[in-house]
Protein backbone atom coordinates (compact mmCIF):
# COMPACT_ATOMS: atom_id res chain seq x y z
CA UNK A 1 81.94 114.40 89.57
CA UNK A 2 85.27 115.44 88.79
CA UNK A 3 88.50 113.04 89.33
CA UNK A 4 92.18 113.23 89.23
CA UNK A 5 93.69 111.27 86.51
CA UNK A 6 96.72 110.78 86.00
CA UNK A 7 101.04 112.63 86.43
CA UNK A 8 102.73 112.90 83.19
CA UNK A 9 106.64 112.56 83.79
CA UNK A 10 108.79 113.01 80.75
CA UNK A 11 111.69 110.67 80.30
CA UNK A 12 114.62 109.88 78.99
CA UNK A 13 114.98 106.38 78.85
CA UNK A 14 111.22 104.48 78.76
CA UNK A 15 112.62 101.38 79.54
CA UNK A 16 114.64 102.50 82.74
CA UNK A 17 111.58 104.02 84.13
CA UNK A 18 109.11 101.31 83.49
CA UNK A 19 111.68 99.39 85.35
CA UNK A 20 111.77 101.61 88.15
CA UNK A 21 108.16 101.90 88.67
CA UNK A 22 107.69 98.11 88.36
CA UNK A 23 110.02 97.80 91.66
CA UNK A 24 107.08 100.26 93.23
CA UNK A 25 104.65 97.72 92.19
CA UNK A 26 103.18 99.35 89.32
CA UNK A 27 102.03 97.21 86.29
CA UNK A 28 101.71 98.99 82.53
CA UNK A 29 98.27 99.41 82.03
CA UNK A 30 98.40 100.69 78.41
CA UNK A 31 101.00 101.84 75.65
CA UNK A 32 100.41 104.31 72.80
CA UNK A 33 102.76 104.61 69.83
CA UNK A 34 102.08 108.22 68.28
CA UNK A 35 104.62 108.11 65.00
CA UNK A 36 103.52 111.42 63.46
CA UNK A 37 104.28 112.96 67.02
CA UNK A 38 107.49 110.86 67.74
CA UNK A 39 106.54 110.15 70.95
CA UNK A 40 105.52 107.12 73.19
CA UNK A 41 103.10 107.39 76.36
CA UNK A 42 103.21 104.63 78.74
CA UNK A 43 100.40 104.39 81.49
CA UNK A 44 101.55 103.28 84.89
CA UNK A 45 99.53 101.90 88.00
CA UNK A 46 98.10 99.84 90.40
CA UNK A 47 94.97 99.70 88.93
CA UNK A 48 93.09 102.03 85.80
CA UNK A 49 91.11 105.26 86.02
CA UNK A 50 88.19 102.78 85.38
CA UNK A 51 88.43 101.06 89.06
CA UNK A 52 89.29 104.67 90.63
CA UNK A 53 93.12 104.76 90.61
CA UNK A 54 95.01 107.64 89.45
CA UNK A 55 98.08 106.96 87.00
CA UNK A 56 101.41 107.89 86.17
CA UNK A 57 102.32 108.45 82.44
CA UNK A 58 105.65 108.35 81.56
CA UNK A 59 106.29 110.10 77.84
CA UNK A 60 109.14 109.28 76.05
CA UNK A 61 110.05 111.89 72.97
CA UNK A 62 111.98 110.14 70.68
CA UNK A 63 115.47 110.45 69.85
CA UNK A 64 115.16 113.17 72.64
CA UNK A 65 117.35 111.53 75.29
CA UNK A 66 119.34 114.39 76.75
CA UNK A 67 116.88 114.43 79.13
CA UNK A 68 114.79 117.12 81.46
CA UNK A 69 115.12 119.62 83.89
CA UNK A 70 112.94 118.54 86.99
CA UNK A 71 112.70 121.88 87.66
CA UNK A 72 112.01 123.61 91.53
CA UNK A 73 108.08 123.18 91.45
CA UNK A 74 108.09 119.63 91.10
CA UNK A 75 107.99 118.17 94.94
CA UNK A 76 107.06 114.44 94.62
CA UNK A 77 105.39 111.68 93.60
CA UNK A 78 103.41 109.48 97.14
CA UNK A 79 102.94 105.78 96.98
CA UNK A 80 101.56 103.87 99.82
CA UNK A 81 103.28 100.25 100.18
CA UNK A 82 102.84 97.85 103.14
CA UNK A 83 106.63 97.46 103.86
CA UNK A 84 109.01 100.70 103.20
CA UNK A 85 111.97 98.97 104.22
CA UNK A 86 111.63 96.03 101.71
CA UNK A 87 110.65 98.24 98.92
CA UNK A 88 114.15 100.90 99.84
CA UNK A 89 116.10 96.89 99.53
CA UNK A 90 114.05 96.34 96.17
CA UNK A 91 115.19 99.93 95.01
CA UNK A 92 118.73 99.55 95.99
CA UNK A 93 118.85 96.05 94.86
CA UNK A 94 118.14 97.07 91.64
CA UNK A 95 120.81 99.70 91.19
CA UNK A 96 118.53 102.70 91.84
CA UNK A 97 118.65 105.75 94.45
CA UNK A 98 117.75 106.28 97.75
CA UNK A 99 117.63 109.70 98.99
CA UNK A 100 116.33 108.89 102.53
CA UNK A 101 116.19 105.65 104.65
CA UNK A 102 113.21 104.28 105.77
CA UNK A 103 112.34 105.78 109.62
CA UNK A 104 109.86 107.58 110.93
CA UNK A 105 108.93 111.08 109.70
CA UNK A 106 110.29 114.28 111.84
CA UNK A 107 107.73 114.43 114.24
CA UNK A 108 106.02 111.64 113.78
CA UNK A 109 105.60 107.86 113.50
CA UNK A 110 104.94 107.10 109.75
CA UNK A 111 107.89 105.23 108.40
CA UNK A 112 108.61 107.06 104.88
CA UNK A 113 111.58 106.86 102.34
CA UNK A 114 112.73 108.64 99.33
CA UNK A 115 113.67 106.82 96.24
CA UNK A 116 114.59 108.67 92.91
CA UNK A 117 113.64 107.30 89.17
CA UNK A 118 116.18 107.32 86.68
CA UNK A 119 115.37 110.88 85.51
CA UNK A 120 115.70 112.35 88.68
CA UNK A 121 111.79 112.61 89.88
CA UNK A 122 111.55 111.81 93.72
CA UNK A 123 108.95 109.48 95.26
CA UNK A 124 108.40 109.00 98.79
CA UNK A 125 107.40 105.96 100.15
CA UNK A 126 104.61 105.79 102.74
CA UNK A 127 104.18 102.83 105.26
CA UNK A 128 100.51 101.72 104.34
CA UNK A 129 99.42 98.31 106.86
């Protein structure tokens, strides 16, 4: 049977973005130093692959901090939390960016938000009791 993984986000500044996706909740599962590639992957989550979860790795390239495009294709990452509103506060809080309040979706009654990470990737927040 076939699963889904993990999203690999490039970045610009590891730290910043662990940081970021601690606020969500997220816990680093595992870390892997490549020298010969000059890079760093960082695995992201609320639990491993092992118990089901899917993950987020962030890749840092280094000495490559100019940063990347996001690009048009890329929509957004989901997470489910119990409490948007306290998590938008957490963001905020924190220094980081909100691109929409917490409320109710058009049309609807789920309570979502949109926060941005430090590079620029957008995750909305869904209101998970």
């Amino acid at each position: 049977m076939a699963s889904f993984l993990h999203t690999m986000l490039r970045t610009k500044n590891l730290d910043a973005s662990i940081a970021f996706y601690k606020i969500l909740g997220m816990h680093e599962l595992r870390r892997r130093e490549v020298p010969d590639g000059k890079y760093t992957l960082v695995f992201l989550g609320y639990a491993s692959n092992a118990e089901g979860q899917a993950e987020l790795e962030l890749t840092y390239n280094w000495g490559d901090d100019s940063g990347y495009d996001v690009g048009t294709g890329f929509g957004h990452l989901a997470v489910g939390v119990p409490d948007v509103a306290a998590v938008v506060e957490k963001v905020r809080a924190a220094g980081g960016k909100v691109t929409r309040e917490a409320g109710p979706v058009k049309f609807g009654t789920t309570v979502i938000a949109f926060v941005e990470d430090p590079d620029g990737y957008k995750t909305e927040l869904i209101e998970r009791v």
